[in-house]
C-alpha atoms as a PDB file:
ATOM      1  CA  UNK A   1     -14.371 -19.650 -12.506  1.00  0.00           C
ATOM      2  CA  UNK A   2     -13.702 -21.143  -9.363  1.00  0.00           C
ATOM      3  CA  UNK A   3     -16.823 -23.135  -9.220  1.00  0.00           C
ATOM      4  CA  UNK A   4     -15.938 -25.225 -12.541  1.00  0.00           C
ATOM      5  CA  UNK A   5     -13.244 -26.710 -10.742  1.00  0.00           C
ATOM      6  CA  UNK A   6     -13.274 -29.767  -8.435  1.00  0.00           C
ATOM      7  CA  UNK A   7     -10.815 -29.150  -5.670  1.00  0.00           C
ATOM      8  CA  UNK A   8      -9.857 -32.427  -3.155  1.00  0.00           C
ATOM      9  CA  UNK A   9      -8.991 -30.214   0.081  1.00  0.00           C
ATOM     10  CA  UNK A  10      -9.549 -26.522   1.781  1.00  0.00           C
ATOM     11  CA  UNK A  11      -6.102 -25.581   0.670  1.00  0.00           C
ATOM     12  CA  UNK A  12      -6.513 -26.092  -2.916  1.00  0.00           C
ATOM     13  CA  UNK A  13      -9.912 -24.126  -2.623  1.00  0.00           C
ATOM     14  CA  UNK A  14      -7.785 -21.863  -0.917  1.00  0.00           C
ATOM     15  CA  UNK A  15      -4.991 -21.453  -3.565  1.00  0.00           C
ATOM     16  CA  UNK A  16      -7.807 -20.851  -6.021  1.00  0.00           C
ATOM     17  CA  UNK A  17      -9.862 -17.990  -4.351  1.00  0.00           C
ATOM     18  CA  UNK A  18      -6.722 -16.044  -3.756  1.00  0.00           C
ATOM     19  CA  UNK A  19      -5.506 -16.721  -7.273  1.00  0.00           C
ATOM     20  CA  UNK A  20      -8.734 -15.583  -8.703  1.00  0.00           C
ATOM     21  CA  UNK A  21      -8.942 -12.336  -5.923  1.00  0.00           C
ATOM     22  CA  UNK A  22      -5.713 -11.442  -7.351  1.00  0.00           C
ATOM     23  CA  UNK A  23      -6.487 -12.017 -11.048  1.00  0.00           C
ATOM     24  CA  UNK A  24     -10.262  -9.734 -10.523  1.00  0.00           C
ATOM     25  CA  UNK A  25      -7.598  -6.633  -8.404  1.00  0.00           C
ATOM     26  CA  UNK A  26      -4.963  -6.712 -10.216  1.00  0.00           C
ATOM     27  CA  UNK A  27      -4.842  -7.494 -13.691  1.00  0.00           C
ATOM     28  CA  UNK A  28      -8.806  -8.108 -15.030  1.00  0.00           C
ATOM     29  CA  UNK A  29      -9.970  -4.169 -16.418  1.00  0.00           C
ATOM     30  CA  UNK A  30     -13.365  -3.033 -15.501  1.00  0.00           C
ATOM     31  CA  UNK A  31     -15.395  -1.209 -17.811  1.00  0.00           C
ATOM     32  CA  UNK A  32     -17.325   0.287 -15.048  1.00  0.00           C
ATOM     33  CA  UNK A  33     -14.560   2.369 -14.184  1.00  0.00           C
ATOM     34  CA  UNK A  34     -12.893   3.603 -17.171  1.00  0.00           C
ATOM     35  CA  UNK A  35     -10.713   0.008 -18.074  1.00  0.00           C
ATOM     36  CA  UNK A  36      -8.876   0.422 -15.103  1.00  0.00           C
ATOM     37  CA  UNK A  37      -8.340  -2.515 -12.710  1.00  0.00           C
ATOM     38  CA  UNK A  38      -9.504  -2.201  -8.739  1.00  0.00           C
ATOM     39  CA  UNK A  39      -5.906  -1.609  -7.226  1.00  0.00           C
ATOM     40  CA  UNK A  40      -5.452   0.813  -9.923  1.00  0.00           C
ATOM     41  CA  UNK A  41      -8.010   2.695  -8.449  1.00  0.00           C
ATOM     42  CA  UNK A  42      -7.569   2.190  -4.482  1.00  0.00           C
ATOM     43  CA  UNK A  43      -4.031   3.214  -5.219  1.00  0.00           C
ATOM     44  CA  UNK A  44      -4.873   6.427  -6.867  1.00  0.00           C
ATOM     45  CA  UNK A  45      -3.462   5.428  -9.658  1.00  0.00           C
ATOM     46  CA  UNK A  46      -6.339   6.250 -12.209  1.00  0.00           C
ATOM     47  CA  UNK A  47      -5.649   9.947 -12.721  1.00  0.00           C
ATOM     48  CA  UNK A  48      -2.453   9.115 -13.813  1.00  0.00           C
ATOM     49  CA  UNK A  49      -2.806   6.477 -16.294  1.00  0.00           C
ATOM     50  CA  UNK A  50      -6.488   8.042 -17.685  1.00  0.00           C
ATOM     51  CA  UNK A  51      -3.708  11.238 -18.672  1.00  0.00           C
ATOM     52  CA  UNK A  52      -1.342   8.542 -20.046  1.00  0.00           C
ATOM     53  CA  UNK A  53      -4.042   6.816 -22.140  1.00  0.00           C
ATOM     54  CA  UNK A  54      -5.106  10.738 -23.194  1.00  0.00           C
ATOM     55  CA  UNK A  55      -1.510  11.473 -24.352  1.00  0.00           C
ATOM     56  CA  UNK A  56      -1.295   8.296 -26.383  1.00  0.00           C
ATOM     57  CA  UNK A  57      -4.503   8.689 -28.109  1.00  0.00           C
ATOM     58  CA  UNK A  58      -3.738  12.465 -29.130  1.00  0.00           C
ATOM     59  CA  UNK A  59      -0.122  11.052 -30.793  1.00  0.00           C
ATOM     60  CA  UNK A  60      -1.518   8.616 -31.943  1.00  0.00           C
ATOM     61  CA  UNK A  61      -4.572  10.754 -33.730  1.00  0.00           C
ATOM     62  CA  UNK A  62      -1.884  13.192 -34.969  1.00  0.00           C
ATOM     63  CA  UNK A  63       0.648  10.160 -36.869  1.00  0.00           C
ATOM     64  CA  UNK A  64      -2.515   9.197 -38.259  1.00  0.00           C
ATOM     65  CA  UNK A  65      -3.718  12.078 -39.819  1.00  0.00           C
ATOM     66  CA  UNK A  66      -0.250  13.306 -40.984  1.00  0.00           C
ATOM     67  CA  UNK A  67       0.159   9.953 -42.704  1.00  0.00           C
ATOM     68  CA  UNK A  68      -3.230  10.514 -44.333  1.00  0.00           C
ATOM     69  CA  UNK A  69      -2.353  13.980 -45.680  1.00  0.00           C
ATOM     70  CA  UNK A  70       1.408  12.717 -46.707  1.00  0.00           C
ATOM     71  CA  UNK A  71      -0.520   9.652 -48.542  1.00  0.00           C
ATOM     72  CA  UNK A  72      -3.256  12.105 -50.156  1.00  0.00           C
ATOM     73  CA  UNK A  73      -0.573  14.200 -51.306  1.00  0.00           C
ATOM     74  CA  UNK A  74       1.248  11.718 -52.873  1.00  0.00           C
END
């Protein structure tokens, strides 16, 4: 990513390797562990939102199948 770019002094090379650190820490998900981001996990952080994403799923599993067996019985 930052190699594509052409930059014209050290600070704009700079700017871009800390913009791109941040982006791959903070915000870019890692299938490697679990679709969490780095930070996520140095901040302990994962056991937390891994229960979150567990919660959601099972809700979401149950609306499902109760619309299912509202729209079979219909």
């Amino acid at each position: 990513m930052v190699k594509l770019e052409h930059y014209y002094s050290p600070e704009q090379l700079e700017r871009a390797v800390e913009s791109f650190v941040d982006h791959y820490n903070h915000h870019r998900y890692h299938e490697s562990i679990q679709n969490l981001t780095p930070a996520q996990v140095y901040y302990n952080q994962a056991a937390q939102i891994l229960e979150q994403r567990r919660r959601t799923k099972i809700r979401t599993l149950n609306k499902r199948r109760e619309l299912y067996q509202r729209a079979k019985a219909a």
